[in-house]
N, C-alpha and C. Protein backbone atom coordinates (compact mmCIF):
# COMPACT_ATOMS: atom_id res chain seq x y z
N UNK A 1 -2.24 12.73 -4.88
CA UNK A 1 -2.27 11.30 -4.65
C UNK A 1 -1.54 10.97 -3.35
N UNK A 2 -2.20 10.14 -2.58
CA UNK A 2 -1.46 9.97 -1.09
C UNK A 2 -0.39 8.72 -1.44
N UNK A 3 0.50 8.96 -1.78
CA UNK A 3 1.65 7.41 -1.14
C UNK A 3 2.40 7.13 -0.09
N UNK A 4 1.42 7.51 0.93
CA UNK A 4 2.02 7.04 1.99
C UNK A 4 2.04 5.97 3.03
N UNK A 5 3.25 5.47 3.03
CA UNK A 5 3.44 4.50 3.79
C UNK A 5 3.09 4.51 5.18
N UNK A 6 1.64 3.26 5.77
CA UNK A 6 1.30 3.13 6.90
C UNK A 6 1.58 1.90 7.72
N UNK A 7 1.37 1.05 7.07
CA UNK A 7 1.29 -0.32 7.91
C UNK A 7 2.80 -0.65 8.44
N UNK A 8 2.54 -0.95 9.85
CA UNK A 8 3.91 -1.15 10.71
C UNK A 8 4.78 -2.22 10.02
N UNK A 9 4.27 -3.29 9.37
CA UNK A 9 4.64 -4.32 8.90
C UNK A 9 5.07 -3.83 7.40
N UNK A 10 4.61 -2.87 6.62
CA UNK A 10 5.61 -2.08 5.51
C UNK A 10 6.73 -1.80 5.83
N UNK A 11 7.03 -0.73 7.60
CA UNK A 11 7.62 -0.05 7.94
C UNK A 11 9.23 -0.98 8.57
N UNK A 12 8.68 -2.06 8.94
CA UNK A 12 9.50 -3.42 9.39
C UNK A 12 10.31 -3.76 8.33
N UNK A 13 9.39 -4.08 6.81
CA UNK A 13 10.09 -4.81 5.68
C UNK A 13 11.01 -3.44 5.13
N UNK A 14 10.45 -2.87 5.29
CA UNK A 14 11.85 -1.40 4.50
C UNK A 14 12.87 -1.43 5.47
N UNK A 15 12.89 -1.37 6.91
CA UNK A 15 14.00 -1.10 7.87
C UNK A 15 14.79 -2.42 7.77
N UNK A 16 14.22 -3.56 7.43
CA UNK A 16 14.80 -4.80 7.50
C UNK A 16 15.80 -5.21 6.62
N UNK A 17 14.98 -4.85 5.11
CA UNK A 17 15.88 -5.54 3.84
C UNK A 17 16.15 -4.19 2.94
N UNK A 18 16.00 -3.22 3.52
CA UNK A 18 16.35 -1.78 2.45
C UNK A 18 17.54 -1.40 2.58
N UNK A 19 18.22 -0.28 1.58
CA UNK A 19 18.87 -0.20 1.54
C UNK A 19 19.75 0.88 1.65
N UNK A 20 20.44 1.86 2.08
CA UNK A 20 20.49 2.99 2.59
C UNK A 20 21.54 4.03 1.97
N UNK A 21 21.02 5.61 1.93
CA UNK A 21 21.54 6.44 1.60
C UNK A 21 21.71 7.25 2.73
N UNK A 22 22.87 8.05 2.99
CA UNK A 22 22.80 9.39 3.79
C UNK A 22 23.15 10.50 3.20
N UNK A 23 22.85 11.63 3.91
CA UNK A 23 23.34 12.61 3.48
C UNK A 23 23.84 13.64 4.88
N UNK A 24 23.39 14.86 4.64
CA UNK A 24 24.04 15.69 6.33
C UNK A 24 23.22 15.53 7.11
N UNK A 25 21.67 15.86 6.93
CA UNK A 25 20.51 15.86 7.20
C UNK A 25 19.80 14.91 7.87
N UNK A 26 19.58 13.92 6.41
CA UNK A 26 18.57 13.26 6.27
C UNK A 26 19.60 11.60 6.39
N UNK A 27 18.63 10.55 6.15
CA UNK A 27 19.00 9.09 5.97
C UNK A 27 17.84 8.56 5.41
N UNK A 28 17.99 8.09 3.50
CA UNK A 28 16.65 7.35 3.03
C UNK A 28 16.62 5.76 2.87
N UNK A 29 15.69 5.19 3.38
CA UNK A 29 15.91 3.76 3.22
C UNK A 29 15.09 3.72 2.07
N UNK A 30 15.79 2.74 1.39
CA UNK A 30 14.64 2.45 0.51
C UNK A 30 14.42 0.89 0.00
N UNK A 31 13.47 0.49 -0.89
CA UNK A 31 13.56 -1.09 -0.83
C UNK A 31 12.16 -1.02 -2.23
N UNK A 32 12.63 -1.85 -2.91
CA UNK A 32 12.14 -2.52 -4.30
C UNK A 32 10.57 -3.29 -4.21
N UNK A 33 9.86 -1.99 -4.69
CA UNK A 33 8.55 -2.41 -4.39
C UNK A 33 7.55 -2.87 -5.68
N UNK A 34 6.56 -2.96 -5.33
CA UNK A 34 5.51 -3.05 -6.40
C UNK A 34 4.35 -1.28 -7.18
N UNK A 35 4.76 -0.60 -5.95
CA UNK A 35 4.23 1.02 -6.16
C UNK A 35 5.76 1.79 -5.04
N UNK A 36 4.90 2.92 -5.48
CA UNK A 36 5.74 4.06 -4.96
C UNK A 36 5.09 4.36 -3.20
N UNK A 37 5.67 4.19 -2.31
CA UNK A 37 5.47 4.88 -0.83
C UNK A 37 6.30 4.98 -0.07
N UNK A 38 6.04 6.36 0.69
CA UNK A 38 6.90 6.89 1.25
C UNK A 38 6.14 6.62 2.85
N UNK A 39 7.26 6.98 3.71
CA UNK A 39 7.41 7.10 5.30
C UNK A 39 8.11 7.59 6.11
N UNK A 40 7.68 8.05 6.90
CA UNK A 40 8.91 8.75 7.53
C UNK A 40 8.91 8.58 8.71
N UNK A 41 10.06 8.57 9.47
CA UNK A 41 10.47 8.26 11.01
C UNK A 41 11.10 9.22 11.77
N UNK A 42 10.43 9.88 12.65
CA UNK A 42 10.93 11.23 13.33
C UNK A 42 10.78 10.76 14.77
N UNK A 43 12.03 10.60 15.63
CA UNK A 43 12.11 9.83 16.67
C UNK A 43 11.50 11.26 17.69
N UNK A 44 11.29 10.86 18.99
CA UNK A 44 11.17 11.61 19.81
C UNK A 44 12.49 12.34 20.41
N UNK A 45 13.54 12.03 20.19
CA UNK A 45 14.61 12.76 20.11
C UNK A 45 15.06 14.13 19.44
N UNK A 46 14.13 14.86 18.67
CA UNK A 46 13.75 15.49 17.70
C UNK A 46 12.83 16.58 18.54
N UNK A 47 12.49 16.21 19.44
CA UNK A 47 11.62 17.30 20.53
C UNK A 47 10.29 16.52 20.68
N UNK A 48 9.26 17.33 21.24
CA UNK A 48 7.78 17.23 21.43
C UNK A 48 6.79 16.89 20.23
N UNK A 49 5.76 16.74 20.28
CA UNK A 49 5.18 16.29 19.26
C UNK A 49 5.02 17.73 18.29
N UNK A 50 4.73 18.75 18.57
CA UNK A 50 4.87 19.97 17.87
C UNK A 50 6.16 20.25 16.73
N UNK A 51 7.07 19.76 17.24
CA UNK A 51 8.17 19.73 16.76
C UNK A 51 8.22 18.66 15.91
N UNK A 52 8.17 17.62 15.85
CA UNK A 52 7.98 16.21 15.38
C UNK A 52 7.25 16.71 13.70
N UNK A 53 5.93 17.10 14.28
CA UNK A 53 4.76 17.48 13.20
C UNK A 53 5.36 17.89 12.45
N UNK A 54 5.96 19.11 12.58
CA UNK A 54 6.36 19.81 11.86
C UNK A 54 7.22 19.59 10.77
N UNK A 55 8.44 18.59 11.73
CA UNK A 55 9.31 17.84 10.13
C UNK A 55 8.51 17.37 9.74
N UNK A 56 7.97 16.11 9.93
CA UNK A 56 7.07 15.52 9.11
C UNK A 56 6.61 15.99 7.82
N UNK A 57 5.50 17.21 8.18
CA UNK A 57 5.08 17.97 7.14
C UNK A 57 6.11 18.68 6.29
N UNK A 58 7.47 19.04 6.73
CA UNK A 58 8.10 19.28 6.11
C UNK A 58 8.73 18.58 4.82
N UNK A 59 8.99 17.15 5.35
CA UNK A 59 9.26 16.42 4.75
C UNK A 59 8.27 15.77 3.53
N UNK A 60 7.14 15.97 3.74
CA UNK A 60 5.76 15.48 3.16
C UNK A 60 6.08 16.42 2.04
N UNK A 61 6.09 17.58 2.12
CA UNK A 61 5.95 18.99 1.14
C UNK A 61 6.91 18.66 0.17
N UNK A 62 8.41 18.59 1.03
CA UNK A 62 9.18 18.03 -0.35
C UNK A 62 9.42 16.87 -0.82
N UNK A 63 8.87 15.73 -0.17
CA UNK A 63 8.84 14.58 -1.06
C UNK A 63 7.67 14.91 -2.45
N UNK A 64 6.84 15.86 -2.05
CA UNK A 64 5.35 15.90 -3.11
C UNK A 64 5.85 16.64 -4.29
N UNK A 65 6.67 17.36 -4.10
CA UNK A 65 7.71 17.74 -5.26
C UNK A 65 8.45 17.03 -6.16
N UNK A 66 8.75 15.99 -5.72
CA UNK A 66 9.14 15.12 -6.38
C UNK A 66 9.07 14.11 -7.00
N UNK A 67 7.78 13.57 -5.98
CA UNK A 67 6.92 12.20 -6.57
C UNK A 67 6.70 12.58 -8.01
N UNK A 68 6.12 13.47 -8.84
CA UNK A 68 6.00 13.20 -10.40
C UNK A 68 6.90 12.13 -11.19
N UNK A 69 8.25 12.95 -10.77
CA UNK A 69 9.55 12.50 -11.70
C UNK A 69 10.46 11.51 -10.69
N UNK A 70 10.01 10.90 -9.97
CA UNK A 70 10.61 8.93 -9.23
C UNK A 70 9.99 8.06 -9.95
N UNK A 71 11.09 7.19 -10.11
CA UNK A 71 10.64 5.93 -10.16
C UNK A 71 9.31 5.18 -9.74
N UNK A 72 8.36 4.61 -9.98
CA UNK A 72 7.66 4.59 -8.94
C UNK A 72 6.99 2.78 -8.80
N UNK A 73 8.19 2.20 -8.47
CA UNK A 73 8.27 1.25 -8.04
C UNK A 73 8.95 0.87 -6.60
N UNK A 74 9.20 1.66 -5.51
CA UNK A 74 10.08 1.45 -4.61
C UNK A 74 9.08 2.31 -3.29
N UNK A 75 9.96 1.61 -1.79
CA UNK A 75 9.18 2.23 -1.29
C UNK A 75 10.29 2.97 -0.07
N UNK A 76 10.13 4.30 -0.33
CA UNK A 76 10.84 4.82 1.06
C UNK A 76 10.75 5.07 2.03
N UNK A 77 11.58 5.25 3.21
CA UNK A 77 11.39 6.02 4.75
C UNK A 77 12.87 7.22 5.14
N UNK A 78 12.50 8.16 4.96
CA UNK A 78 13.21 8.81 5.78
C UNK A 78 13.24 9.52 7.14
N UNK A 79 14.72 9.50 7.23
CA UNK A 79 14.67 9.70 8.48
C UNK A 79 15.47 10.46 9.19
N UNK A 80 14.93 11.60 9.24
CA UNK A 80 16.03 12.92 9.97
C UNK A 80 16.87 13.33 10.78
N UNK A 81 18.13 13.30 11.11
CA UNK A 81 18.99 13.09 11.83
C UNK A 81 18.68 14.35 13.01
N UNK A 82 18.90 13.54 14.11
CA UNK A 82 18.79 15.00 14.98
C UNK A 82 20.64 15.85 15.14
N UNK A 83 19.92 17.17 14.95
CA UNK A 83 20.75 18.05 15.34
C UNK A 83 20.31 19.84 15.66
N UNK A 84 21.27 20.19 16.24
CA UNK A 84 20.83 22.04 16.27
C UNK A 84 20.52 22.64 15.48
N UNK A 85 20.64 22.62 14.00
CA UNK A 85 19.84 23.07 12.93
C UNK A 85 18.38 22.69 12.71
N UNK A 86 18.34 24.14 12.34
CA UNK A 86 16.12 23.97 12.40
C UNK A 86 16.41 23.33 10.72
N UNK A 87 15.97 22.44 10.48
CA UNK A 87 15.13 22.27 9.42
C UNK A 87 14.16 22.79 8.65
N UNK A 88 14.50 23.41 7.60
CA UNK A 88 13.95 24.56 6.71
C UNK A 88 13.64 23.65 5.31
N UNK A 89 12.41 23.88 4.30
CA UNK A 89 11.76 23.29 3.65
C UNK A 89 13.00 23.15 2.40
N UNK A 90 14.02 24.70 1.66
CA UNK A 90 14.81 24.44 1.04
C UNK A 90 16.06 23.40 1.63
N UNK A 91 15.84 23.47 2.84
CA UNK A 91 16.97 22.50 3.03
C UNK A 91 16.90 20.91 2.81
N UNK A 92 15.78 20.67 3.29
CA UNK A 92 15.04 19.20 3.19
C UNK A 92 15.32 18.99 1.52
N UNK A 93 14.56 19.86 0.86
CA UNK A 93 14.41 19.56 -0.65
C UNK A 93 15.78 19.58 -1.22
N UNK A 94 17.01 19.98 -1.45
CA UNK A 94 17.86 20.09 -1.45
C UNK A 94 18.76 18.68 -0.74
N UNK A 95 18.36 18.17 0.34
CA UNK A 95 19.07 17.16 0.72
C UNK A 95 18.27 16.10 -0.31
N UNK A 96 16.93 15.97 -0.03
CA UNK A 96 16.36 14.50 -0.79
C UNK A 96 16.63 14.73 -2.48
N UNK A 97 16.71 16.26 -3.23
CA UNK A 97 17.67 15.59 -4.45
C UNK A 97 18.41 15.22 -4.39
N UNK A 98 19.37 15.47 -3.42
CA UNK A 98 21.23 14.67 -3.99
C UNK A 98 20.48 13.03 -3.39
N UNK A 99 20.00 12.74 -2.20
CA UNK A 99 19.87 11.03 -1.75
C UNK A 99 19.14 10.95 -3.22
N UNK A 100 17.95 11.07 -3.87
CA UNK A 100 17.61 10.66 -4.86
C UNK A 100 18.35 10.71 -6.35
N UNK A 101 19.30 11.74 -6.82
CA UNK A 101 20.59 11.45 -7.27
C UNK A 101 21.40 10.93 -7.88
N UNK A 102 22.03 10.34 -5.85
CA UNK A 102 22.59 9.37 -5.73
C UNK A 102 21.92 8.14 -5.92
N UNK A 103 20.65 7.69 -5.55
CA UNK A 103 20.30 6.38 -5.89
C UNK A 103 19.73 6.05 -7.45
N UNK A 104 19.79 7.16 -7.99
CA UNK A 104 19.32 7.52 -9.65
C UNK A 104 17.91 6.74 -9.68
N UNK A 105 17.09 7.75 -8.55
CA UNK A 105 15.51 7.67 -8.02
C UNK A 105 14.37 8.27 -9.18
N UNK A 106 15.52 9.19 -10.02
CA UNK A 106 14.78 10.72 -10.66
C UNK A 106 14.95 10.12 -12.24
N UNK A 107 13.57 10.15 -12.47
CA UNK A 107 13.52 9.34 -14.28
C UNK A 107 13.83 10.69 -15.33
């Protein structure tokens, strides 16, 4: 099932009135919806578009892990902090359980 968040004007109302978790990694906004969607924001600071892709999909893989058991009334964006660590799929998944957790995301 695709829940992903597209429209710029979704992407506006989550950055605007959501509400935020961090962790080492990652940063999830999130905000009180009517369904479940996700988004994600990978600045160009992060490298080239090759690089970019790649979290992305990273991030895609382990949010899909999880979507079963969320809530699924809310809608998220995360957003990956840049740093010298490569981003590895256990690491991602591992950060978005504790942000989900912490926001007691996981039914």
């Amino acid at each position: 099932m695709d829940y992903r968040l597209k429209k710029e004007k979704d992407f506006k109302t989550v950055f605007n009135k959501g509400k935020r978790f961090f962790s080492n990694h990652l940063t999830l906004i999130y905000l009180e919806a009517d369904s479940l969607k996700v988004g994600y924001a990978v600045s160009k600071k992060h490298g080239g578009s090759v690089k970019r892709n790649r979290i992305k999909r990273i991030l895609r893989e382990s949010f899909r892990s999880f979507s079963p058991i969320l809530s699924k009334n809310f809608f998220f964006v995360f957003i990956p902090k840049v740093s010298n660590d490569e981003l590895s799929l256990d690491l991602v998944k591992n950060e978005m359980e504790y942000l989900f957790k912490k926001g007691k995301f996981l039914v």
